[in-house]
N, C-alpha and C. Protein backbone atom coordinates (compact mmCIF):
# COMPACT_ATOMS: atom_id res chain seq x y z
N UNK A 1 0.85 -1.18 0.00
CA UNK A 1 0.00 0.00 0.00
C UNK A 1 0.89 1.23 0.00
N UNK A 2 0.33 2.04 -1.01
CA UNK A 2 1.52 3.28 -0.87
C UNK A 2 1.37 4.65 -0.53
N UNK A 3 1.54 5.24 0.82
CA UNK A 3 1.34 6.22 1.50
C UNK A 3 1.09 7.54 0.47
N UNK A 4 0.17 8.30 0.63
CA UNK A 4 -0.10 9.74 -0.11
C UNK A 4 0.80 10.24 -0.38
N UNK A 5 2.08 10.68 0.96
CA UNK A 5 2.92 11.66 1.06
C UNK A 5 4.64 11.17 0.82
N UNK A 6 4.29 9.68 0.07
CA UNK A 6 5.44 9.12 -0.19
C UNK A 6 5.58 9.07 -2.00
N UNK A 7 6.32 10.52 -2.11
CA UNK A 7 6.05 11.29 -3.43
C UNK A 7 7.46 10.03 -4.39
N UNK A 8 8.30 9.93 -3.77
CA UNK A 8 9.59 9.56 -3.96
C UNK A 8 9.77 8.12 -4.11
N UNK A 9 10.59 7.22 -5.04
CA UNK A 9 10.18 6.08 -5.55
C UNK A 9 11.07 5.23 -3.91
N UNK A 10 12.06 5.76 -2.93
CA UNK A 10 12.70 5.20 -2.60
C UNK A 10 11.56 4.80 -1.29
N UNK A 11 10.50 5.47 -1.18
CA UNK A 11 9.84 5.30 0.10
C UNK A 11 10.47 6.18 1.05
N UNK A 12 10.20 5.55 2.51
CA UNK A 12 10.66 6.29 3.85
C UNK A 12 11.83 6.01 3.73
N UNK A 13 12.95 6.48 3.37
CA UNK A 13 14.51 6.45 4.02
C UNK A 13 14.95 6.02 5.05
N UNK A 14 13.84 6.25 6.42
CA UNK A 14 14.41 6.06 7.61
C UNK A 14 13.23 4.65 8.07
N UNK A 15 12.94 4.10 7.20
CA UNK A 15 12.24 2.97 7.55
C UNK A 15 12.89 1.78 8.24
N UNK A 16 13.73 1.64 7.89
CA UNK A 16 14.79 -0.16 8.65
C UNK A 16 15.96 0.61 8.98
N UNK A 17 16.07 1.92 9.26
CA UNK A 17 17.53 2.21 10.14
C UNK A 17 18.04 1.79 11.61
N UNK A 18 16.61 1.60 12.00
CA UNK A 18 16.65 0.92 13.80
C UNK A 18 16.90 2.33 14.00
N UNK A 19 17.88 1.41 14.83
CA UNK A 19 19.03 2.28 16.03
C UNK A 19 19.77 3.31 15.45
N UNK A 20 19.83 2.93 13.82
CA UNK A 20 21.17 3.75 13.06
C UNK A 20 20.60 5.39 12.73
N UNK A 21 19.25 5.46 12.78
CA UNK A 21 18.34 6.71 12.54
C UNK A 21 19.02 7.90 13.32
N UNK A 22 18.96 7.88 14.98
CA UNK A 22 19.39 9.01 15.24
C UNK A 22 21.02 9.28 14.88
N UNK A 23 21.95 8.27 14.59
CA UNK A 23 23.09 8.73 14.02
C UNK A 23 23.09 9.04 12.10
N UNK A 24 21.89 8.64 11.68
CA UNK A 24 21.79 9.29 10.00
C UNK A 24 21.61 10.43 10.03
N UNK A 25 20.03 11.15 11.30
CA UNK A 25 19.88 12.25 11.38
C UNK A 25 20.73 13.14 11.60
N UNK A 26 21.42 12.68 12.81
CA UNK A 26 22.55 13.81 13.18
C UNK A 26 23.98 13.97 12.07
N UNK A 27 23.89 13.15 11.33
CA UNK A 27 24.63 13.44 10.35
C UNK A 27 24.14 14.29 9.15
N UNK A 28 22.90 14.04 8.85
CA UNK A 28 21.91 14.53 7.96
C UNK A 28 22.17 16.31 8.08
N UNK A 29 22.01 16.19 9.44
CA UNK A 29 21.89 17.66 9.86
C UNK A 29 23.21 18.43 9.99
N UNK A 30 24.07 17.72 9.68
CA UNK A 30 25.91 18.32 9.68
C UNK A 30 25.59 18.97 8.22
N UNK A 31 24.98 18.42 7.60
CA UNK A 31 25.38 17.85 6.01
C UNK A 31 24.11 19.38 5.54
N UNK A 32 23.64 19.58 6.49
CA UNK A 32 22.70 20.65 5.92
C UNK A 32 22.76 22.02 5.71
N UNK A 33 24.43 22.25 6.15
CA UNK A 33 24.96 23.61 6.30
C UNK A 33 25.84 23.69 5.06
N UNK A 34 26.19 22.31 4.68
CA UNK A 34 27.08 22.09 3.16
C UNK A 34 27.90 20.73 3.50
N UNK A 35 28.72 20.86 2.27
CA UNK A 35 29.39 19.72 2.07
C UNK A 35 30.45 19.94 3.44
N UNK A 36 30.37 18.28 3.96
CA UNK A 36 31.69 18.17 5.11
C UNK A 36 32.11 16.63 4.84
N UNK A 37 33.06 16.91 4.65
CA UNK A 37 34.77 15.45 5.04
C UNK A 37 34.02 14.61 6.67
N UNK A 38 34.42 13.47 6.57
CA UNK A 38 33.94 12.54 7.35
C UNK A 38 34.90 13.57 9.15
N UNK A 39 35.62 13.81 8.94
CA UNK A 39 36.08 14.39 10.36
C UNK A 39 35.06 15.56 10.70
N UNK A 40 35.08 16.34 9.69
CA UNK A 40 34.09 17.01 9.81
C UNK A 40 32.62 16.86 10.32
N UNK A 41 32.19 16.11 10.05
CA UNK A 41 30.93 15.64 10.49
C UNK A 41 30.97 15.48 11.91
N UNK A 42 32.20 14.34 12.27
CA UNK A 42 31.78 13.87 13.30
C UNK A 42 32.03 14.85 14.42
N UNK A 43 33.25 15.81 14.14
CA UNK A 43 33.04 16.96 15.23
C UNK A 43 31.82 17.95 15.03
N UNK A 44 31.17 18.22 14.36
CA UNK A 44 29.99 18.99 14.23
C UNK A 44 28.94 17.78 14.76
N UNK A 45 29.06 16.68 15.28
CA UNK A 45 27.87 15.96 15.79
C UNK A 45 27.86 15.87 17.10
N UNK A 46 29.57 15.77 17.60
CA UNK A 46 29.98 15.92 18.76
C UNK A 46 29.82 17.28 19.16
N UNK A 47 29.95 18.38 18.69
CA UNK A 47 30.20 19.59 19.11
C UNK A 47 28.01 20.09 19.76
N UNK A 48 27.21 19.55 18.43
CA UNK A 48 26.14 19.75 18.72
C UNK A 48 25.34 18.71 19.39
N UNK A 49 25.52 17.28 19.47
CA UNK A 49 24.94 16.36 20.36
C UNK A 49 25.63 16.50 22.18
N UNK A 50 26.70 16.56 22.00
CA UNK A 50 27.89 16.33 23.22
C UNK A 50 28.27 15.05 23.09
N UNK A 51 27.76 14.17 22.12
CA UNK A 51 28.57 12.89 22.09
C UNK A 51 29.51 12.44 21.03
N UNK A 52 30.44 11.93 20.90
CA UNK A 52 31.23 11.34 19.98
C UNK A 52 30.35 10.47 19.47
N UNK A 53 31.04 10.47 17.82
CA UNK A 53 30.10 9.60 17.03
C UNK A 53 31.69 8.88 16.59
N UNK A 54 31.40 7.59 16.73
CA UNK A 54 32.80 6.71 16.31
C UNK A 54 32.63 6.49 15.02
N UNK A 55 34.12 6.22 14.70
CA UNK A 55 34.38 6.22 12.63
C UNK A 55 33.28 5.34 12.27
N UNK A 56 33.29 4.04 13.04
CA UNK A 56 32.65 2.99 12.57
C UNK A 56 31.37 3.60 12.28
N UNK A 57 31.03 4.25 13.22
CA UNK A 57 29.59 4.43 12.98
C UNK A 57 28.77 4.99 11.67
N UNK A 58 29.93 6.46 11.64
CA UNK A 58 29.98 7.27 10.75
C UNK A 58 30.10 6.87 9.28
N UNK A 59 30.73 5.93 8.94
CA UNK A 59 31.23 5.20 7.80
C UNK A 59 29.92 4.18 7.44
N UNK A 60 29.59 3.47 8.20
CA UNK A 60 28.79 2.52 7.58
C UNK A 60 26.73 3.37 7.58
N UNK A 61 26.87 4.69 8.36
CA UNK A 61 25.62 5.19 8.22
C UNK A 61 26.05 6.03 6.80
N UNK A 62 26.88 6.95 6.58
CA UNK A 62 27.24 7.38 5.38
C UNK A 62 27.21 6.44 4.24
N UNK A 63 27.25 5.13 4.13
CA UNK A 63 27.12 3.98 3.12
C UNK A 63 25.91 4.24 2.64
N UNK A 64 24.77 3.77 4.17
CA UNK A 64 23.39 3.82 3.76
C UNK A 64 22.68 5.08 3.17
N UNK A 65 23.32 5.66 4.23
CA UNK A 65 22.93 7.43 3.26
C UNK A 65 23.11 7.54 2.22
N UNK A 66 24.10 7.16 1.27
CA UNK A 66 25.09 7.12 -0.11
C UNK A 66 23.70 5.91 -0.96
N UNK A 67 23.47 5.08 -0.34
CA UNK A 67 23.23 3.84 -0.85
C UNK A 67 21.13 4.55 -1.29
N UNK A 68 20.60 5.51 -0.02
CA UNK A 68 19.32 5.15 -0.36
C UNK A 68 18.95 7.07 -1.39
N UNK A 69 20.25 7.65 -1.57
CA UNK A 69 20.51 9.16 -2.09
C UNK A 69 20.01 9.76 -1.61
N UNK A 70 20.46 9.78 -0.03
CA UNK A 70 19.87 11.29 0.80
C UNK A 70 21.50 12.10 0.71
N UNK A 71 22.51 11.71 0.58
CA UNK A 71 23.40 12.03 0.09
C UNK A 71 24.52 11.64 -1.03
N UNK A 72 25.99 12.46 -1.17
CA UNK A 72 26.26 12.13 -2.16
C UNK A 72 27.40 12.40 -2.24
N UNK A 73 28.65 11.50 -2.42
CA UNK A 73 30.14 11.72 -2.58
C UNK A 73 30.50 12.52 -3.40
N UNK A 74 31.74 13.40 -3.03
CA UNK A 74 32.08 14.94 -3.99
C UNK A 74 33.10 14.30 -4.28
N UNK A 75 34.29 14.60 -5.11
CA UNK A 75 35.48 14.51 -5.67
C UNK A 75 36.60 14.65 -4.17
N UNK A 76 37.06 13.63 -4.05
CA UNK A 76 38.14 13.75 -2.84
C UNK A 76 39.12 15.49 -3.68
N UNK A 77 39.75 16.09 -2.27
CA UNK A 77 40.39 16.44 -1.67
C UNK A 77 41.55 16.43 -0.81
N UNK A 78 42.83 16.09 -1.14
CA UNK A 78 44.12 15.51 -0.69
C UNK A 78 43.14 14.20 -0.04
N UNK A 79 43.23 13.84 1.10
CA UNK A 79 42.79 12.42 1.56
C UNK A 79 41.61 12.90 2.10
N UNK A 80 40.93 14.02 2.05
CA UNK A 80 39.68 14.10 2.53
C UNK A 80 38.67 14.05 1.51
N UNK A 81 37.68 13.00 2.11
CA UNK A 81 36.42 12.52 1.16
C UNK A 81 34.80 13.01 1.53
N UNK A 82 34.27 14.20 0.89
CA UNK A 82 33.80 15.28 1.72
C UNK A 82 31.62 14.97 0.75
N UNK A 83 30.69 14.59 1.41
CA UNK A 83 29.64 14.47 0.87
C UNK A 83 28.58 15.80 1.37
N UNK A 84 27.84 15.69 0.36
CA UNK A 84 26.78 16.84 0.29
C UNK A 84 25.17 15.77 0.37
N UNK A 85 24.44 16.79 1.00
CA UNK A 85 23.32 16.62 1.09
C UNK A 85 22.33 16.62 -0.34
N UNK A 86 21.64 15.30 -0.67
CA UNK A 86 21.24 15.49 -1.89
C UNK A 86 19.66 16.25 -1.79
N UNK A 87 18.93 16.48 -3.04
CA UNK A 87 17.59 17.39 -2.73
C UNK A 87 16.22 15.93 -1.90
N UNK A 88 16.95 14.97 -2.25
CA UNK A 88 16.12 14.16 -1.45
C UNK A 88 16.54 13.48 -0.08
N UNK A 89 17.45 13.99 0.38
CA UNK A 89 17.94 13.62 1.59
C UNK A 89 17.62 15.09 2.27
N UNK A 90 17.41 16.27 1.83
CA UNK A 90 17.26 17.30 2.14
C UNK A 90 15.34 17.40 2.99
N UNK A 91 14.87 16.98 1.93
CA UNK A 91 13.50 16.64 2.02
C UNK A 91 12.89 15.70 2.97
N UNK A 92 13.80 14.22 3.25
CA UNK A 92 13.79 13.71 3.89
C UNK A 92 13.92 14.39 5.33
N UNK A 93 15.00 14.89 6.01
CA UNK A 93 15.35 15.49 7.02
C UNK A 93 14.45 16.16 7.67
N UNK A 94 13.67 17.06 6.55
CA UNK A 94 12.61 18.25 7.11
C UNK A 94 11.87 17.07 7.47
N UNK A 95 11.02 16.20 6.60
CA UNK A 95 10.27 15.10 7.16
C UNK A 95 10.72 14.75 8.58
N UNK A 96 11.72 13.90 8.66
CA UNK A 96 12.19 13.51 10.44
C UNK A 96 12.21 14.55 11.26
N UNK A 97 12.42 15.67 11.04
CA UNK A 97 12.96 16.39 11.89
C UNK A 97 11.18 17.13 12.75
N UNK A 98 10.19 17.24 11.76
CA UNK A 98 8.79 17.29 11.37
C UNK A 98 8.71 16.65 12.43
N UNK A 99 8.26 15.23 12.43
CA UNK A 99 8.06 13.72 13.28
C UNK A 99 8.60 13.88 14.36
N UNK A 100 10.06 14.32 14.54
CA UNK A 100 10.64 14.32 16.33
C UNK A 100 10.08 15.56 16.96
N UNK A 101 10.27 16.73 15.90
CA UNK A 101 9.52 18.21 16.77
C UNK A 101 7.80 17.47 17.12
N UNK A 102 7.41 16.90 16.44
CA UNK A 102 5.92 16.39 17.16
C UNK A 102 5.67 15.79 18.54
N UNK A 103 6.47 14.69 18.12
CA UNK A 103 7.11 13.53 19.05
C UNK A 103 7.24 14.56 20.72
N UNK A 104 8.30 15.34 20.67
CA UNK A 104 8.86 16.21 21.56
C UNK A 104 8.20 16.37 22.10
N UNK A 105 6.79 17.51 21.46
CA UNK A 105 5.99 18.21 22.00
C UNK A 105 5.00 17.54 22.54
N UNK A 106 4.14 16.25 22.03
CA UNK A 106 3.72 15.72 22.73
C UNK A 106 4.29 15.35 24.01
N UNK A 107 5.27 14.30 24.08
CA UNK A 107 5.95 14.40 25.33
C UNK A 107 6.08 14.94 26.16
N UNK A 108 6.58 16.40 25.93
CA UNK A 108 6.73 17.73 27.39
C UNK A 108 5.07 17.73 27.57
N UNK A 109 4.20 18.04 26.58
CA UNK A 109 2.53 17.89 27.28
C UNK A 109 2.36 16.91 28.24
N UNK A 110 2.53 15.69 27.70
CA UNK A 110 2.21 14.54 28.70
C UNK A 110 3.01 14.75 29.93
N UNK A 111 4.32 15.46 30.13
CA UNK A 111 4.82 15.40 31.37
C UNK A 111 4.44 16.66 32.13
N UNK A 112 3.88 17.22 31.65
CA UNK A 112 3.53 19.05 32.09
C UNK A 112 4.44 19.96 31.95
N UNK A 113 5.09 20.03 30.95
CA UNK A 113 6.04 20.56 30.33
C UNK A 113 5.81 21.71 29.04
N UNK A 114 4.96 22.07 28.57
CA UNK A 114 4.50 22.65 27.51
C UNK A 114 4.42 23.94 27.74
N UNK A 115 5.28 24.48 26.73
CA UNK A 115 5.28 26.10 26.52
C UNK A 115 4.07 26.68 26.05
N UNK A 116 3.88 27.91 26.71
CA UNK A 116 3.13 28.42 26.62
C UNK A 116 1.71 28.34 27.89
């Protein structure tokens, strides 16, 4: 059955990521200011999560990212190998990011937390 708002032949992107989702997102969202080199990323994930994101991690979520074209390898740079956000990984993001700002807000309601 195929969802209204699933305009795009690849489907949900973040459908079978599991666990790997909040480290696609937070990469997603490095990737949304421009193109960054894998070091790059991971200190802009660390710098804005507070956690280290390990190579391993980084490398094999950048595969899937590469693999379902929410992003996209640029022409290396001495040994740095630097990807950009594609217009459907772009699209995607607003989507998740959509879903967790919901998510959130419900939450702080249910705990008595809600602005305003």
């Amino acid at each position: 059955m195929t969802r209204p708002e699933a305009a795009d032949p690849v489907g949900d992107p973040f459908d079978d990521l599991g666990g790997y989702a909040d480290a696609s997102i937070q990469i997603l969202v490095a990737l949304s200011e421009g193109p960054r080199h894998g070091y790059a990323i991971m200190t802009e994930v660390e710098r804005e999560s507070g956690r280290p994101m390990r190579p391993g991690t980084l490398y094999a979520a950048l595969s899937r990212l590469e693999r379902r074209g929410l992003i996209e390898a640029l022409p290396a740079s001495d040994r740095r190998h630097p990807y950009r956000l594609t217009p459907l990984g772009s699209r995607t993001l607003a989507s998740a990011l959509d879903r967790l700002q919901a998510l959130a807000r419900r939450g702080l309601e249910r705990l008595g937390r809600s602005e305003g």
